[in-house]
Protein backbone atom coordinates (compact mmCIF):
# COMPACT_ATOMS: atom_id res chain seq x y z
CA UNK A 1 0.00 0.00 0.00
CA UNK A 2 1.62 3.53 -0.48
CA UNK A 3 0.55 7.11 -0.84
CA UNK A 4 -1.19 8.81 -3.88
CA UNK A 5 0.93 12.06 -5.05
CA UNK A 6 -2.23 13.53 -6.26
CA UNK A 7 -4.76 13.26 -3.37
CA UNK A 8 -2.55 12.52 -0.48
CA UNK A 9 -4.67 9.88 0.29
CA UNK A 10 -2.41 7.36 2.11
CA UNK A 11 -2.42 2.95 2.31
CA UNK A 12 -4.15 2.93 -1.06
CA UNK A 13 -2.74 0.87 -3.90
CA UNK A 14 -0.98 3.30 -6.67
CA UNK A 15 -0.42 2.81 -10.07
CA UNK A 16 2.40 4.98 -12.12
CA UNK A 17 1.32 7.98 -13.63
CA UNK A 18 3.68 9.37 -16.40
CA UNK A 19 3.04 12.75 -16.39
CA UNK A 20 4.13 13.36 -20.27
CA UNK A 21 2.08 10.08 -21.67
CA UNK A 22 4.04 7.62 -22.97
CA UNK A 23 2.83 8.12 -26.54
CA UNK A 24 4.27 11.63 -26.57
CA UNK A 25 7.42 10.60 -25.70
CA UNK A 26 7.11 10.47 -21.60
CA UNK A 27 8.40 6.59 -21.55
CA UNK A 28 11.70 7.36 -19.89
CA UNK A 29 10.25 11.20 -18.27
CA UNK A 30 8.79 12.09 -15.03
CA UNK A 31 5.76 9.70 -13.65
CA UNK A 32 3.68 10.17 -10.37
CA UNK A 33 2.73 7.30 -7.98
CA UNK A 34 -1.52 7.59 -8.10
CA UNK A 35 -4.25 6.03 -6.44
CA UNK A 36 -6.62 4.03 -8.93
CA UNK A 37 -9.42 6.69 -8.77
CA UNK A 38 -7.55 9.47 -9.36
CA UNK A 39 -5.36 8.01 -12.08
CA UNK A 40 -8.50 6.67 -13.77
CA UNK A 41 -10.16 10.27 -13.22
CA UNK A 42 -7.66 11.85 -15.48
CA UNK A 43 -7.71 9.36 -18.36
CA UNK A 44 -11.27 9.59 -18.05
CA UNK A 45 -11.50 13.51 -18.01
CA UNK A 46 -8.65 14.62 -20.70
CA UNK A 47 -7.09 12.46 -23.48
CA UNK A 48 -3.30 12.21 -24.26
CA UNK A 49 -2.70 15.15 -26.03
CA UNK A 50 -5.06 17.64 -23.40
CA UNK A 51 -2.54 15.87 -20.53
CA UNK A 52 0.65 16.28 -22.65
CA UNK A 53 -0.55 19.97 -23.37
CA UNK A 54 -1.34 21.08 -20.72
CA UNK A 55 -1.23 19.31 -17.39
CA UNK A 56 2.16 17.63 -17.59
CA UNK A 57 2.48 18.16 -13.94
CA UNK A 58 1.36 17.22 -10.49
CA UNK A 59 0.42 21.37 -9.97
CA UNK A 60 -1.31 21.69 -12.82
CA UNK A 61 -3.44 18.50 -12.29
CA UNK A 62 -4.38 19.79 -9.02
CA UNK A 63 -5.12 23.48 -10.32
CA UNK A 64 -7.84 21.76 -13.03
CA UNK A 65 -10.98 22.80 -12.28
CA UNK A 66 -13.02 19.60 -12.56
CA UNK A 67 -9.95 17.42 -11.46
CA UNK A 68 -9.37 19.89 -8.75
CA UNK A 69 -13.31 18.89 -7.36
CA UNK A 70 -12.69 15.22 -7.88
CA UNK A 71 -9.46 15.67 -5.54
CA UNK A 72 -11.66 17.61 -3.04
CA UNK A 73 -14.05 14.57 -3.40
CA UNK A 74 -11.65 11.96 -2.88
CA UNK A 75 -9.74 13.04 -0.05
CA UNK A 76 -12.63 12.32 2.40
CA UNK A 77 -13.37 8.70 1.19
CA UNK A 78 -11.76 5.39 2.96
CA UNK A 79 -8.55 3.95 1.02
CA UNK A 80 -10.78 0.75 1.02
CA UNK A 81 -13.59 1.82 -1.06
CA UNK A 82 -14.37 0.80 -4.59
CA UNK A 83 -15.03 3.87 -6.45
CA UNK A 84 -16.38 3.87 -9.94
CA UNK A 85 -15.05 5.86 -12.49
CA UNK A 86 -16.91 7.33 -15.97
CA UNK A 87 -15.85 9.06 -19.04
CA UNK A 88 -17.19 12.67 -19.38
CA UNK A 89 -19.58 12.78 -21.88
CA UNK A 90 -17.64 15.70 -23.64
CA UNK A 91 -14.61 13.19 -23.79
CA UNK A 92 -17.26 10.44 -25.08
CA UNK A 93 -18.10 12.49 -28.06
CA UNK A 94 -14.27 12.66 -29.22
């Protein structure tokens, strides 16, 4: 169990994050260690290019208005809970 760099949510699992996606050329760059919601949040919010453009860091991710309520969200729920994750409709549509 370890500690999400996004929420600061701590003893949830964490997946790795690259901050620049990998098909934009993060492979070898800078990655974050995320909880499965809030890793999930993002792909589900912004595709690769909207993430390589323009929230290619930790500050900016928090900063996003809709991410930014999904943090303020997630904080207050137990590292145990299973929490389901959908694409925004505008992100549907692309």
């Amino acid at each position: 169990m370890g500690f999400c760099e996004l929420c600061g949510r701590r003893n949830v699992e964490t997946t790795v994050h690259h901050l620049v996606p990998k098909q934009m050329g993060g492979t070898f760059g800078p990655t974050a260690d995320l909880c499965r919601p809030c890793h999930r949040q993002i792909h589900a919010l912004y595709s690769n290019q909207e993430i390589h453009s323009r929230l290619s860091t930790l500050k900016k991710l928090r900063e996003d208005e809709q991410l930014s309520r999904f943090i303020s969200w997630i904080r207050k729920q137990p590292p145990h809970k299973s929490i389901k994750i959908k694409k925004s409709n505008e992100r549907k549509r692309r």
